[in-house]
Protein backbone atom coordinates (compact mmCIF):
# COMPACT_ATOMS: atom_id res chain seq x y z
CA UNK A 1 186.14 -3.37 40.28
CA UNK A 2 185.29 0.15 40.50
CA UNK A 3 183.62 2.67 37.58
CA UNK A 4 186.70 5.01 37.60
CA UNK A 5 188.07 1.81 36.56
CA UNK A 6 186.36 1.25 33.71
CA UNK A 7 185.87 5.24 32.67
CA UNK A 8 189.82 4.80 32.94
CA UNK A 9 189.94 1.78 30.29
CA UNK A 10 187.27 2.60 27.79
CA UNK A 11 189.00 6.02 27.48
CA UNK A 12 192.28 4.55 26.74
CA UNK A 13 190.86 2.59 24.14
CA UNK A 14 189.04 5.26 22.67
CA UNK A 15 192.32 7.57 22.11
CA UNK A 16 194.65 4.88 21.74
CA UNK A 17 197.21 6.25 24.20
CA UNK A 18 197.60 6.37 27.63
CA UNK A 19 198.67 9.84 27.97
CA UNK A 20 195.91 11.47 25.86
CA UNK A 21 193.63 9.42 28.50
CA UNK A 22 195.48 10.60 31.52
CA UNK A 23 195.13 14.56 30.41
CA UNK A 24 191.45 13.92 29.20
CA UNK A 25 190.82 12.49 32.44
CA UNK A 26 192.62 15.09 34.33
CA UNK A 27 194.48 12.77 35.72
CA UNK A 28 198.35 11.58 35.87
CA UNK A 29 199.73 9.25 33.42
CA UNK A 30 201.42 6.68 36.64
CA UNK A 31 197.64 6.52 38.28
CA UNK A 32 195.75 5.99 35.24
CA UNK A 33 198.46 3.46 34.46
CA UNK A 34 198.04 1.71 37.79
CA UNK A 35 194.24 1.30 37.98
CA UNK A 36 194.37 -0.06 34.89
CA UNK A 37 196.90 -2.47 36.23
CA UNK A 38 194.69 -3.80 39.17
CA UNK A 39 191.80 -3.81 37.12
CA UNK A 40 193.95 -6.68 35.24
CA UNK A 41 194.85 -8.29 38.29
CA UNK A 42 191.47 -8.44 39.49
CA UNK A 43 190.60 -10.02 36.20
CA UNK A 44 193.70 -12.00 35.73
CA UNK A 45 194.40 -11.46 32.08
CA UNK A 46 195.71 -8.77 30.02
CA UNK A 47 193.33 -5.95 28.58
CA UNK A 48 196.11 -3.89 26.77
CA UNK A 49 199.35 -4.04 24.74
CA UNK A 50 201.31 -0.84 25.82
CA UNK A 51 204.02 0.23 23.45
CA UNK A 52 205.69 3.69 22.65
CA UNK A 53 203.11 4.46 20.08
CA UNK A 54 200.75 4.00 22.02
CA UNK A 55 197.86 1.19 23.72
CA UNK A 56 195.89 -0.96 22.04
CA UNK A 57 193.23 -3.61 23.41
CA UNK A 58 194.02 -7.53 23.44
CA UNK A 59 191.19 -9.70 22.21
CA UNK A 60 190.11 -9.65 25.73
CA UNK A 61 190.33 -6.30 26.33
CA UNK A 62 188.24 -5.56 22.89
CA UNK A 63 185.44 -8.03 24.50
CA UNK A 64 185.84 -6.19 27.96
CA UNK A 65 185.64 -2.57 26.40
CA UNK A 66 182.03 -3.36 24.61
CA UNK A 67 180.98 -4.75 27.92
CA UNK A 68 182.85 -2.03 29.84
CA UNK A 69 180.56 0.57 27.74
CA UNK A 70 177.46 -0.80 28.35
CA UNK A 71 178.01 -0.52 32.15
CA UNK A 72 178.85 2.74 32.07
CA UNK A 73 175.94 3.84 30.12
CA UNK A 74 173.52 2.09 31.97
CA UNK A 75 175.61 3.89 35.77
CA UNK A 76 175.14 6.96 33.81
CA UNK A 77 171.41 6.57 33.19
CA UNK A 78 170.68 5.15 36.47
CA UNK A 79 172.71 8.04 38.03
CA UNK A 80 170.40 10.85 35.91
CA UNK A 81 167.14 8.80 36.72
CA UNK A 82 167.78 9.11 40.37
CA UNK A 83 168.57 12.65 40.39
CA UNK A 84 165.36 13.62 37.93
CA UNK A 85 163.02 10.89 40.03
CA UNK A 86 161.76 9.72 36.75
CA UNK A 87 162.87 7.63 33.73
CA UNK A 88 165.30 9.14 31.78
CA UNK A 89 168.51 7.89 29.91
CA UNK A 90 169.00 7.25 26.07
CA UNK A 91 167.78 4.59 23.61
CA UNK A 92 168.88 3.64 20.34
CA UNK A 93 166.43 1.86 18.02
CA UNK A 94 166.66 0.63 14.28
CA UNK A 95 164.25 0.36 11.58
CA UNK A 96 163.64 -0.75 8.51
CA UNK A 97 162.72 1.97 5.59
CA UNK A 98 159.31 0.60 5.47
CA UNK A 99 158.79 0.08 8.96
CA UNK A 100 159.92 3.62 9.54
CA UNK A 101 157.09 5.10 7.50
CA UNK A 102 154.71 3.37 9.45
CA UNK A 103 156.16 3.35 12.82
CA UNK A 104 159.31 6.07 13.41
CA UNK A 105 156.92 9.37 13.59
CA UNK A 106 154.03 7.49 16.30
CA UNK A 107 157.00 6.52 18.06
CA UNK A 108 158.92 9.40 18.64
CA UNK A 109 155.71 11.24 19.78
CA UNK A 110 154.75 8.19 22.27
CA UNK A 111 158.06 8.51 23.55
CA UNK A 112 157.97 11.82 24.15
CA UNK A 113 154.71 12.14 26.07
CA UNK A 114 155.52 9.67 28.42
CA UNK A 115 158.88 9.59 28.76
CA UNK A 116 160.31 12.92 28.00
CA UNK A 117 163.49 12.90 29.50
CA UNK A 118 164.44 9.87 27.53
CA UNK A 119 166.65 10.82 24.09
CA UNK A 120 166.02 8.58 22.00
CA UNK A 121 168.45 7.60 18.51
CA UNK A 122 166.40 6.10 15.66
CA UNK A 123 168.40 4.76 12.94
CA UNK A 124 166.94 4.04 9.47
CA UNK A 125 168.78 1.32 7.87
CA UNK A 126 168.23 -2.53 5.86
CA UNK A 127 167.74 -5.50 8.44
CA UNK A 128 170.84 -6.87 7.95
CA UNK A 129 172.67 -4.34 8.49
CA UNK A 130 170.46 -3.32 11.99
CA UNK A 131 171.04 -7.32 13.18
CA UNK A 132 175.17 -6.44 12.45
CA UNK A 133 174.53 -3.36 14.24
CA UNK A 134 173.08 -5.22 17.06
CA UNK A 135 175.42 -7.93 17.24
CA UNK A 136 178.05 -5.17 17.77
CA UNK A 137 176.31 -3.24 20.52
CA UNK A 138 175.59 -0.28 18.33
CA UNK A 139 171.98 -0.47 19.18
CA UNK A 140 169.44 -1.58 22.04
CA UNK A 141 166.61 -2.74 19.58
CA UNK A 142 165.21 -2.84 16.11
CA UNK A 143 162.55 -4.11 14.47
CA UNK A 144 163.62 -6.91 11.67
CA UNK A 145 162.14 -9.18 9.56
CA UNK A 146 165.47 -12.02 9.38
CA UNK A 147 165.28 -14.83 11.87
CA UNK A 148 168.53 -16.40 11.35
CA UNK A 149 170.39 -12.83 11.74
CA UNK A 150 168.59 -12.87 15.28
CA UNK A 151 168.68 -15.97 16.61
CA UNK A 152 171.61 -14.76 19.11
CA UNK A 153 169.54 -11.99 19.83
CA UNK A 154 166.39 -11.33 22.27
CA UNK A 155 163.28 -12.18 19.91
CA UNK A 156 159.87 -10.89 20.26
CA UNK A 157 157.44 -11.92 17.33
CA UNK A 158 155.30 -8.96 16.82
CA UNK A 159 153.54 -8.78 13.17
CA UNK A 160 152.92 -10.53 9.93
CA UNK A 161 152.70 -7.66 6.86
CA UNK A 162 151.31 -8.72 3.35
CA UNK A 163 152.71 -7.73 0.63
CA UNK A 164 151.29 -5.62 -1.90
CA UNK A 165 152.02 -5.17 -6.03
CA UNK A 166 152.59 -1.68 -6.62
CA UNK A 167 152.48 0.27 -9.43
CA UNK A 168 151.11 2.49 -12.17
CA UNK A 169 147.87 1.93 -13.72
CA UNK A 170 149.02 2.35 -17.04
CA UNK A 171 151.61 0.05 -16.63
CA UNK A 172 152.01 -2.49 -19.72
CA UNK A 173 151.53 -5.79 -18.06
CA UNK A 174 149.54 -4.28 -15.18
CA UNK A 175 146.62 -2.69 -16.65
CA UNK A 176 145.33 -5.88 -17.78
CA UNK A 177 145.27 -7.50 -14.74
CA UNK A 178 141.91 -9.24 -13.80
CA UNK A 179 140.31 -7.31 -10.91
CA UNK A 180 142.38 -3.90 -11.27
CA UNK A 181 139.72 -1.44 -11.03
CA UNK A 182 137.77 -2.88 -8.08
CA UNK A 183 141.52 -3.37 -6.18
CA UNK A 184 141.13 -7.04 -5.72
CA UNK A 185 144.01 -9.47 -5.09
CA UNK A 186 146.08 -10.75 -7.10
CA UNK A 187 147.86 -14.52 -7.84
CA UNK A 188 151.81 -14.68 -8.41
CA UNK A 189 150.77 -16.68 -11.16
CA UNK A 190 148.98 -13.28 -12.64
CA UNK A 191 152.09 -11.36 -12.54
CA UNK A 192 154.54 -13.46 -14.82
CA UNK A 193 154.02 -10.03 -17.78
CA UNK A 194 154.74 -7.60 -15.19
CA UNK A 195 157.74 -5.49 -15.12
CA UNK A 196 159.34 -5.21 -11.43
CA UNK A 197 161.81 -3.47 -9.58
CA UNK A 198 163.14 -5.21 -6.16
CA UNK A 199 165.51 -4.93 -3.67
CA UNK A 200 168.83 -6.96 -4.87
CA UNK A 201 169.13 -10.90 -3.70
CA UNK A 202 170.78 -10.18 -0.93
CA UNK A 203 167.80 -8.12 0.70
CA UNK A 204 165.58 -10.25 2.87
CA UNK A 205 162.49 -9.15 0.96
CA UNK A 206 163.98 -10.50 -2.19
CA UNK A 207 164.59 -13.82 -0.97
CA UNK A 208 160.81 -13.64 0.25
CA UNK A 209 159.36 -12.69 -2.84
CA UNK A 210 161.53 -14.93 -5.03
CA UNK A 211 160.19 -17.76 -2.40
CA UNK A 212 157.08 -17.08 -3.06
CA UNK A 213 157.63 -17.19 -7.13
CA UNK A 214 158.93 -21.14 -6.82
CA UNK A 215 156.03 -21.68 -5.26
CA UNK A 216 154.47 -21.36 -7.77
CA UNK A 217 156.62 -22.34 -10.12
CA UNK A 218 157.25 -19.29 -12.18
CA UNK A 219 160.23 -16.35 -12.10
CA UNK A 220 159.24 -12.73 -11.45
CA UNK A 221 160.37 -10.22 -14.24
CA UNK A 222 162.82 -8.35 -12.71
CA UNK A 223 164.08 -5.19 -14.76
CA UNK A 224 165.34 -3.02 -12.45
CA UNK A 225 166.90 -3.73 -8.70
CA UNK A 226 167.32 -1.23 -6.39
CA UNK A 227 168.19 -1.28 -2.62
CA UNK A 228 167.40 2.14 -1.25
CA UNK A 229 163.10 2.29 -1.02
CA UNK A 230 162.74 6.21 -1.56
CA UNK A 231 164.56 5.79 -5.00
CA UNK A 232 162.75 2.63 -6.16
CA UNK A 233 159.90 4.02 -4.91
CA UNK A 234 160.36 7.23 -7.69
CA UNK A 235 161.03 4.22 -10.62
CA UNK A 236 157.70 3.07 -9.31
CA UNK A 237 155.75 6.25 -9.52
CA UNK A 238 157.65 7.49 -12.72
CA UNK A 239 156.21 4.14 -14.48
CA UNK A 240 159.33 2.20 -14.84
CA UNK A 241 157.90 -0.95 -13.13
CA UNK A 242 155.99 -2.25 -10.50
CA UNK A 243 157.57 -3.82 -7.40
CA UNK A 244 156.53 -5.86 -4.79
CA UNK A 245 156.87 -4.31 -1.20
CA UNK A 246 154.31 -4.79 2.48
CA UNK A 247 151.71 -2.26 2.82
CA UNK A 248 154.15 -0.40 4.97
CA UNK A 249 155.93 0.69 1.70
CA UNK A 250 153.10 3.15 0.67
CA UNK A 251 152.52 4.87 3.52
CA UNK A 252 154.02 8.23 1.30
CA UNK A 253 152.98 7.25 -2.31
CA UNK A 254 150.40 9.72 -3.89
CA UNK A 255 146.62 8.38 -3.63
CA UNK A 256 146.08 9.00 -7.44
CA UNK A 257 147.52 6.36 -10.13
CA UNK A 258 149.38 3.96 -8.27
CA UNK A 259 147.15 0.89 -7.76
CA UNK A 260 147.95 -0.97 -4.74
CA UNK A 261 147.09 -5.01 -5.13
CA UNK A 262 147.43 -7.75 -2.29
CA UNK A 263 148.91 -10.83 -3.44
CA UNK A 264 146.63 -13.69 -2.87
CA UNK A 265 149.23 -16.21 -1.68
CA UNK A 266 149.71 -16.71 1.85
CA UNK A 267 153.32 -17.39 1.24
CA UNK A 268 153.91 -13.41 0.26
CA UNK A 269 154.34 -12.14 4.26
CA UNK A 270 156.91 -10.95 5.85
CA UNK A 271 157.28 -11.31 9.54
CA UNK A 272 158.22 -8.33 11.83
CA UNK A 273 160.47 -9.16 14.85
CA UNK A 274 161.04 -6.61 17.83
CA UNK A 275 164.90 -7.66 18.57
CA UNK A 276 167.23 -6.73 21.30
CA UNK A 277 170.18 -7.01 23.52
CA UNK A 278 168.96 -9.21 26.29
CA UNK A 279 167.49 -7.79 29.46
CA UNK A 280 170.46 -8.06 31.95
CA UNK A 281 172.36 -5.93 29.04
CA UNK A 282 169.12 -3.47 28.47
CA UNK A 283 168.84 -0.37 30.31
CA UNK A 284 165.95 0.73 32.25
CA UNK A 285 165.30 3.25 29.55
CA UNK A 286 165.74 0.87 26.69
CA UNK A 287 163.53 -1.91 28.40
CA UNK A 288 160.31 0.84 28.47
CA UNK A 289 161.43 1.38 24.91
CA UNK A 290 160.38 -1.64 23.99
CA UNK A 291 157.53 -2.19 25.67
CA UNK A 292 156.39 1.24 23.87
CA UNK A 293 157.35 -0.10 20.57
CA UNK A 294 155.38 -3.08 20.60
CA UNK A 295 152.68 -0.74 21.98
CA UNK A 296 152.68 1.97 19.07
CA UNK A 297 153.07 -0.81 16.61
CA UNK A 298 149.62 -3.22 17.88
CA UNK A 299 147.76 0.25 18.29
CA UNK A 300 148.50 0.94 14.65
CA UNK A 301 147.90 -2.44 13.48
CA UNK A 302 144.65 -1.94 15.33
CA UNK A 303 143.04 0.91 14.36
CA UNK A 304 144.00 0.00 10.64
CA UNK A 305 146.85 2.39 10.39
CA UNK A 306 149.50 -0.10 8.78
CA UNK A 307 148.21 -1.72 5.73
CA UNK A 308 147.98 -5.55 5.09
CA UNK A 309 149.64 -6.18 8.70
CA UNK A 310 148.11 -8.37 11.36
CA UNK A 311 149.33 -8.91 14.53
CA UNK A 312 151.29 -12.47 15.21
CA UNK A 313 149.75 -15.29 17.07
CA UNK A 314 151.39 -17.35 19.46
C-alpha cells in the first residue's frame, strides 16, 4: 500500500468522481483508476461503487477513507517535522463554553511559545456534540465532562469543578439567602424560592444539577432554559434569574452585583475529562497537545486561576 494510493482514494471520495480526481491530481483518469484497483486487491474488498454519475464509497470504503485521512495527515506532519527539525503539524481541540473561558486563551499562548510551528484549531462547542465530533474523527481531543459519551474514547481524568449559584443581588428569592453578604455557601435545600435559568435536559450540566436536586428531595425553579452560555449569561446579569453553572462560568461576568455562591453539597461537581483519539491514531503534534493541555489546566487550577476546581485524584 503506497500514500499516492491513498491521496488517490480520499480525493475521489472527496469530489465524488473519478475524473474531477484524475485532473485535480494531475493525473489520467485509466491510472488513477488502476491504483485504486490494486489498492482493492491488496485489501480484497471493494472501496467504491463506480457508475456514470459518478463514485461513491461502499461501507468499507467510508471506514477506509476516515482511516485513509488520518494517515495522510499524520505523513504530512511527519514529512514537515523532518524538514523544520522541530515539532510542527496541526491539532484540533474542543471545548466546552465554560472551559474555554478558563482554559482556550492560556492555551493558545502555551502552545505558541513552545511549539510554534504547530497550528492549532480550537473549537468551542457543548460536550456532546465535541464526543460526536470525536467519534467521527473531526477532532484529536477535547475536554468533556460526559463519561458514557467517552467511554470508546481515550480518557484522562483531569479535574473536579464546583458549581456555583449565580446571580443578582437583588434578585427576589436570592437576596434573602442566609450568608449572602459574607459569600458563604449555600444548601440546595436553600434555593427551592430561587428563580433559575439552565441549560435544557439534554445538556450534561442539567442532568447534574437536577441530580443533585433529588438528592435532596426538592425540584429547582426553572423559568427560563437556555443552551448557549453567553446569552444565559446576559438573562443572568440583566436580573432575570439565577442559574447554576462551575466557577469556570464567571470567568467574564462583571465583579459588581452578581454574587457568586458555592453550593454546599458535594454532589454539585462536575468532572472534567481530557478525551482523545487513541495514541496509535494521535499525531506527534496532537500527543504534545495534550500533554500541554493537562499542563495549562493543573497550572491554573494551581495558582487559583479557575474557581471552585480541584484537581482529580486517582
Amino acid at each position: 500500500m503506497e500514500l499516492r494510493q491513498l491521496r488517490y482514494f480520499v480525493r475521489v471520495i472527496e469530489v465524488g468522481s473519478m475524473g474531477r480526481a484524475a485532473v485535480d491530481l494531475g493525473v489520467h483518469t485509466s491510472a488513477l483508476s488502476q491504483q485504486i484497483s490494486r489498492l482493492e486487491g491488496e485489501l480484497s474488498t471493494r472501496l467504491l461503487q463506480r457508475s456514470a454519475s459518478g463514485a461513491v464509497p461502499t461501507d468499507a470504503g467510508l471506514a477506509f477513507f476516515r482511516q485513509a485521512q488520518l494517515a495522510l495527515r499524520h505523513a504530512d506532519d511527519a514529512a514537515q517535522a523532518a524538514r523544520q527539525a522541530r515539532l510542527a503539524g496541526h491539532v484540533s481541540i474542543g471545548l466546552a463554553p465554560s472551559t474555554s473561558a478558563v482554559l482556550a486563551l492560556p492555551l493558545m499562548q502555551a502552545m505558541r511559545e513552545r511549539y510554534p510551528d504547530v497550528r492549532l484549531r480550537l473549537v468551542e462547542s457543548l460536550s456532546g456534540n465535541l464526543a460526536a465530533m470525536l467519534g467521527g474523527r473531526q477532532l484529536d481531543l477535547a475536554v468533556l465532562f460526559d463519561t458514557a459519551a467517552a467511554r470508546r474514547l481515550s480518557v484522562l481524568p483531569l479535574l473536579d469543578e464546583r458549581l456555583f449559584l449565580i446571580g443578582r443581588r437583588d434578585l427576589p428569592g436570592l437576596a434573602d439567602l442566609p450568608g449572602l453578604k459574607l459569600g458563604r455557601s449555600v444548601r440546595i435545600a436553600q434555593l427551592a424560592d430561587v428563580p433559575l435559568v439552565l441549560p435544557s435536559g439534554t445538556h450534561g450540566l442539567r442532568a447534574v444539577v437536577d441530580s443533585a436536586f433529588a438528592r435532596e428531595r426538592c425540584t429547582p425553579r426553572v423559568v427560563l432554559e437556555i443552551d448557549g452560555l453567553a446569552v444565559l449569561m446576559d438573562a443572568v446579569c440583566a436580573g432575570l434569574a439565577a442559574t447554576i453553572q462551575p466557577g469556570a462560568a464567571t470567568m467574564r461576568l462583571p465583579d459588581d452585583g452578581v454574587a457568586r455562591l458555592p453550593i454546599a453539597e458535594r454532589s454539585a461537581r462536575r468532572r472534567n475529562l481530557i478525551a482523545s483519539l487513541s495514541d496509535g491514531e494521535l499525531s506527534p503534534a496532537a500527543l504534545a497537545a495534550r500533554v500541554m493541555l493537562a499542563q495549562v489546566a493543573r497550572e491554573r487550577v494551581g495558582s487559583g486561576r479557575w474557581p471552585g476546581a480541584t484537581l482529580h485524584e486517582s
